[in-house]
N, C-alpha and C. Protein backbone atom coordinates (compact mmCIF):
# COMPACT_ATOMS: atom_id res chain seq x y z
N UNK A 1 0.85 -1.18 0.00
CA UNK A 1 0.00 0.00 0.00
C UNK A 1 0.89 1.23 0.00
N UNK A 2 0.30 2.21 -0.73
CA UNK A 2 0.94 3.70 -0.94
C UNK A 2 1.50 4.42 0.98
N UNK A 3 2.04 4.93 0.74
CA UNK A 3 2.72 5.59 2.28
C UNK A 3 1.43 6.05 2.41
N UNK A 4 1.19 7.30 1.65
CA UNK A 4 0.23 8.40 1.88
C UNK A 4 -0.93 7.83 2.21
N UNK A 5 -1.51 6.49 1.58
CA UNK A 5 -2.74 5.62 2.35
C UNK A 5 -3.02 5.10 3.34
N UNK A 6 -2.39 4.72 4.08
CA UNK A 6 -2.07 4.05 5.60
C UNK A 6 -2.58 5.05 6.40
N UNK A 7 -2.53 6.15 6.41
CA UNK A 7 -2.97 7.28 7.56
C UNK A 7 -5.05 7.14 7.32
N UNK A 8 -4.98 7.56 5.99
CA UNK A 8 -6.55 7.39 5.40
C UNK A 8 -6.92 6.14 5.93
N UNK A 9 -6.79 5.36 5.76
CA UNK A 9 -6.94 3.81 5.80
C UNK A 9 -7.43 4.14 7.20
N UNK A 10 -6.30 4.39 8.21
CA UNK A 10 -6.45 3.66 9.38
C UNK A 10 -7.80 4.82 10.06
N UNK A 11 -7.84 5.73 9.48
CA UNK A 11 -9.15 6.85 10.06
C UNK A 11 -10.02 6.57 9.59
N UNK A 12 -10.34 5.89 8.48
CA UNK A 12 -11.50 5.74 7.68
C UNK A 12 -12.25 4.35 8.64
N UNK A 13 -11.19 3.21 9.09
CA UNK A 13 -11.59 2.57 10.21
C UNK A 13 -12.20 2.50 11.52
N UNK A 14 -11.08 3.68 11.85
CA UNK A 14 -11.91 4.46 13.16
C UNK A 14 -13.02 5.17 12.83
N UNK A 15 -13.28 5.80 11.76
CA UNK A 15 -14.41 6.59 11.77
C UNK A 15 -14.75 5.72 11.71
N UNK A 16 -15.64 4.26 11.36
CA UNK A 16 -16.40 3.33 10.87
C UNK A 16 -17.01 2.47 12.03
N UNK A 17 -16.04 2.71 12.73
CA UNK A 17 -16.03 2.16 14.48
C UNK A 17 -16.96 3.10 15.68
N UNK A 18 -17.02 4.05 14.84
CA UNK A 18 -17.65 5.46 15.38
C UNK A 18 -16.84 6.53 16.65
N UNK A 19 -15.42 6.53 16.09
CA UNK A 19 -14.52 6.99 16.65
C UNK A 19 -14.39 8.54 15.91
N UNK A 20 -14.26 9.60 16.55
CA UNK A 20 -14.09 10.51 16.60
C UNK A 20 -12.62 10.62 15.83
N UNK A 21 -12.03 10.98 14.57
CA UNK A 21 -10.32 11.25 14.35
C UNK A 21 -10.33 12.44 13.44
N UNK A 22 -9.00 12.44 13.36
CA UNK A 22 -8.38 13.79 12.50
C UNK A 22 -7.20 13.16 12.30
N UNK A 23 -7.05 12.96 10.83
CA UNK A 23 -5.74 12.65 10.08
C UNK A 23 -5.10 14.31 9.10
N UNK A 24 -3.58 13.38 9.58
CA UNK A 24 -2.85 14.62 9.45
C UNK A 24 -1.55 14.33 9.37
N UNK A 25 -0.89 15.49 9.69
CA UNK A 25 1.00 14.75 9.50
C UNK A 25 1.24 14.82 7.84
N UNK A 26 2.41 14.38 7.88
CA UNK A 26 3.01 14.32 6.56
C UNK A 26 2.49 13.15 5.43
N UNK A 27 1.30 13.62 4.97
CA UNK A 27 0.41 12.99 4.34
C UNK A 27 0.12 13.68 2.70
N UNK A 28 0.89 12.77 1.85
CA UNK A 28 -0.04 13.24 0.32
C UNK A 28 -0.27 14.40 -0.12
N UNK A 29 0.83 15.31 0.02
CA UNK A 29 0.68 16.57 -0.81
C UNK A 29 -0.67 17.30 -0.88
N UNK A 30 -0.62 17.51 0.04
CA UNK A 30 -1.69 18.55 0.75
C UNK A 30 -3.28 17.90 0.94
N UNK A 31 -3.48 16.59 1.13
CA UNK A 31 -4.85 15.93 1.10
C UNK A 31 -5.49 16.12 2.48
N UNK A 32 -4.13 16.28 3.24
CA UNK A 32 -4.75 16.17 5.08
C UNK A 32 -4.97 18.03 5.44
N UNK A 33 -5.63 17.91 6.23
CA UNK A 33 -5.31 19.86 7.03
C UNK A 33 -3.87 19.58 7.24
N UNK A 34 -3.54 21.12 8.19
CA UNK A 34 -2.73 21.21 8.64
C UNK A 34 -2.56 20.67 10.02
N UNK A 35 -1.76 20.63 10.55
CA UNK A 35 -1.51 20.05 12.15
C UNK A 35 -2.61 21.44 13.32
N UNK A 36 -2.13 22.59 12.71
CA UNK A 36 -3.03 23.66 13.22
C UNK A 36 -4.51 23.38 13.25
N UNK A 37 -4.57 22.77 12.06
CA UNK A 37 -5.96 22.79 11.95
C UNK A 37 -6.55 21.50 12.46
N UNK A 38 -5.80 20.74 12.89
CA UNK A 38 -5.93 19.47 13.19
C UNK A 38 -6.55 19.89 15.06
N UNK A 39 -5.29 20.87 15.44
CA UNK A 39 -5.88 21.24 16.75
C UNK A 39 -6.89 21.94 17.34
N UNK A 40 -7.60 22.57 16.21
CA UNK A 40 -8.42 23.29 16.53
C UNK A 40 -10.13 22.79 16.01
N UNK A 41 -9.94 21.74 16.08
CA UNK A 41 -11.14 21.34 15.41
C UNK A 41 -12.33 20.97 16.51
N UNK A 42 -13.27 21.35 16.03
CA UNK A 42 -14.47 21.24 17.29
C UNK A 42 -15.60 20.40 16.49
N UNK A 43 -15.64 19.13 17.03
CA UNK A 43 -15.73 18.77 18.51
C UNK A 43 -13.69 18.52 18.30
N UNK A 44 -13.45 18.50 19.38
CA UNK A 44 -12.15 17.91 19.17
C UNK A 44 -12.00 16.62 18.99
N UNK A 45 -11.27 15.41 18.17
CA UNK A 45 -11.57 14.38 18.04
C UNK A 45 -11.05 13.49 18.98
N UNK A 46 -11.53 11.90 19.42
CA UNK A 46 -11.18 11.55 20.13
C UNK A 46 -9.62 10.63 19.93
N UNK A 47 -9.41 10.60 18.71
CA UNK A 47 -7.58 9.81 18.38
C UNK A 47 -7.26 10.71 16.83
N UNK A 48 -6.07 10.95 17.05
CA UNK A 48 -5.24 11.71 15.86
C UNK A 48 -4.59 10.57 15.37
N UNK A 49 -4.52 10.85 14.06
CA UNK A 49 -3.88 9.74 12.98
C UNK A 49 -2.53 10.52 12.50
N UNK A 50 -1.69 10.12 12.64
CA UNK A 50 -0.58 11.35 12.30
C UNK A 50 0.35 11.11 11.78
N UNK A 51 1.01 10.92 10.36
CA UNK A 51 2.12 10.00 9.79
C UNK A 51 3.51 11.11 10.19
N UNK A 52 4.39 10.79 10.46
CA UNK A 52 5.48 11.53 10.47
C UNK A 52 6.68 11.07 10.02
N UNK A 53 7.41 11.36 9.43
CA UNK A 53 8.65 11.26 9.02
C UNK A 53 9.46 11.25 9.68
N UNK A 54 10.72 10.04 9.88
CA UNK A 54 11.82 10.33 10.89
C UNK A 54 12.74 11.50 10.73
N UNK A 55 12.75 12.59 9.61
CA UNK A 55 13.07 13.91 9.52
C UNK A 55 12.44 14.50 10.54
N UNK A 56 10.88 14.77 10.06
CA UNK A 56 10.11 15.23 10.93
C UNK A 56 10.19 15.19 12.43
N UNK A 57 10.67 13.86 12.78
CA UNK A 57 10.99 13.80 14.71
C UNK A 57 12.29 13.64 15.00
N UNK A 58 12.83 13.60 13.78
CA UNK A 58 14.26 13.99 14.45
C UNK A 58 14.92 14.99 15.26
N UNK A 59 13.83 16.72 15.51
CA UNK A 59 13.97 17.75 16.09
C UNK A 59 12.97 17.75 17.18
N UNK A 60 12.07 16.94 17.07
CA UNK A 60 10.71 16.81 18.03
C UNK A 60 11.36 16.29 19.57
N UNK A 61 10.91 17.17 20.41
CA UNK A 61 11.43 16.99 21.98
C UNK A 61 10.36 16.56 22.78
N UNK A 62 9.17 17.05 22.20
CA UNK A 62 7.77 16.68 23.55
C UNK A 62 6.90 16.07 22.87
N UNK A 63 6.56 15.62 21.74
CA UNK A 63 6.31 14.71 20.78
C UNK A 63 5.50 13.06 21.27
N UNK A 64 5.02 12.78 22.26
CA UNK A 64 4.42 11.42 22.81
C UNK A 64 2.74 10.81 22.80
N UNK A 65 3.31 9.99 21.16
CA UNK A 65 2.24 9.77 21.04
C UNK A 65 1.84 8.05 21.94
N UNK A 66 0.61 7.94 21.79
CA UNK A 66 0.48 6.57 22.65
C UNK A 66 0.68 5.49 21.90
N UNK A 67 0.10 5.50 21.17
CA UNK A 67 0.62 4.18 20.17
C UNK A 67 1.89 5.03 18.76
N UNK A 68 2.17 4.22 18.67
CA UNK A 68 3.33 4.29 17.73
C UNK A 68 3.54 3.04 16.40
N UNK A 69 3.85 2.92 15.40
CA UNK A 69 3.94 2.31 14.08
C UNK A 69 4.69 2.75 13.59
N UNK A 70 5.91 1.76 13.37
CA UNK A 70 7.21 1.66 12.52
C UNK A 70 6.77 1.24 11.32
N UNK A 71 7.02 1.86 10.33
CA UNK A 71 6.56 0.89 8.47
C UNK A 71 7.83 1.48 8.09
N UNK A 72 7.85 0.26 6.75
CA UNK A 72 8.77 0.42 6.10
C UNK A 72 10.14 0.67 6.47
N UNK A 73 10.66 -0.24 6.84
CA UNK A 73 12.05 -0.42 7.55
C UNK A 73 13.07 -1.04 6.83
N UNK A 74 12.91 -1.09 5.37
CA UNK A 74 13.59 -1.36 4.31
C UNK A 74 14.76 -0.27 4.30
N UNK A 75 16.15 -1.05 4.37
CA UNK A 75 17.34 -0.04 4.07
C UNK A 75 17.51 1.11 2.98
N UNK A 76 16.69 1.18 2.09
CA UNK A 76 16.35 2.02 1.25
C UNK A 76 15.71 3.34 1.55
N UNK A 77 14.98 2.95 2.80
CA UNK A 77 14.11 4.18 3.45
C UNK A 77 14.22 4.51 4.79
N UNK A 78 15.47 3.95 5.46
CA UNK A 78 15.95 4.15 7.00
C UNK A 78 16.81 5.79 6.80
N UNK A 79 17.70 5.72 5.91
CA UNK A 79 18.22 7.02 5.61
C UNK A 79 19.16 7.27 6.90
N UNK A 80 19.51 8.43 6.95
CA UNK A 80 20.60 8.65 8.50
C UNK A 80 19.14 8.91 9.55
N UNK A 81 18.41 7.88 10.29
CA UNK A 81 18.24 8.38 10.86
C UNK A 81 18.50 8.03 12.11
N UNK A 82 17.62 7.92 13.48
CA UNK A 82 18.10 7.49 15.05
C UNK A 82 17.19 6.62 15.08
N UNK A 83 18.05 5.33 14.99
CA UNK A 83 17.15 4.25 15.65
C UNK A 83 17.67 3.45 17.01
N UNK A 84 16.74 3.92 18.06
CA UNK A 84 17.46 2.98 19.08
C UNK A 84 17.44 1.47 19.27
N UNK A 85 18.54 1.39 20.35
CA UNK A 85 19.48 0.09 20.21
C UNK A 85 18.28 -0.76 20.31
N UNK A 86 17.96 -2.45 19.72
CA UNK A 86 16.99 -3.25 20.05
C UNK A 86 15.79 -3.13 19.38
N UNK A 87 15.79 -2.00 18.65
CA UNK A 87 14.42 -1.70 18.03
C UNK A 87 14.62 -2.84 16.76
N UNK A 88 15.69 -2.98 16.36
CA UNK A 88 15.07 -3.53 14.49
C UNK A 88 16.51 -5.13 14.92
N UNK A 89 15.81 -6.19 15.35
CA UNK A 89 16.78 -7.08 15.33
C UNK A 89 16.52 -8.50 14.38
N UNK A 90 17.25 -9.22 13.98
CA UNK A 90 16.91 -9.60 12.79
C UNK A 90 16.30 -11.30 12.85
């Protein structure tokens, strides 16, 4: 499946479940709001869908989301980034 689909995907679920979401993050050339707009949305929703890029959190300090999803861990798409020790063992 496309990167940019996995975020859709997984909200289109929750909405279906009758979950309250807002997808967002680094998603598909402009298909999602913005993160701004993500926060300001009323009702506020009850789970954010949020794809991010290990660019993207490579500067992120307060950043804690509850669940978390590693994809695509193919050496082609790890790039320089920080992976800690134990995370990817073979």
């Amino acid at each position: 499946m496309e990167r940019p689909r996995r975020p859709f995907l997984l909200g289109h679920l929750l909405e279906t479940a009758g979950v309250r979401v807002g997808v967002g993050g680094n998603v598909g050339g402009g298909l999602a709001p913005a993160a701004s707009e993500l926060a300001l949305m009323e009702p506020a929703p009850d789970w954010y869908v949020l794809e991010m890029s290990s660019f993207q959190l490579s500067a992120i300090q307060s950043f804690r989301p509850d669940v978390g999803v590693l994809t695509n861990l193919s050496p082609d798409h790890l790039g320089p980034v920080f992976i800690p020790r134990g995370v990817l063992r073979g």
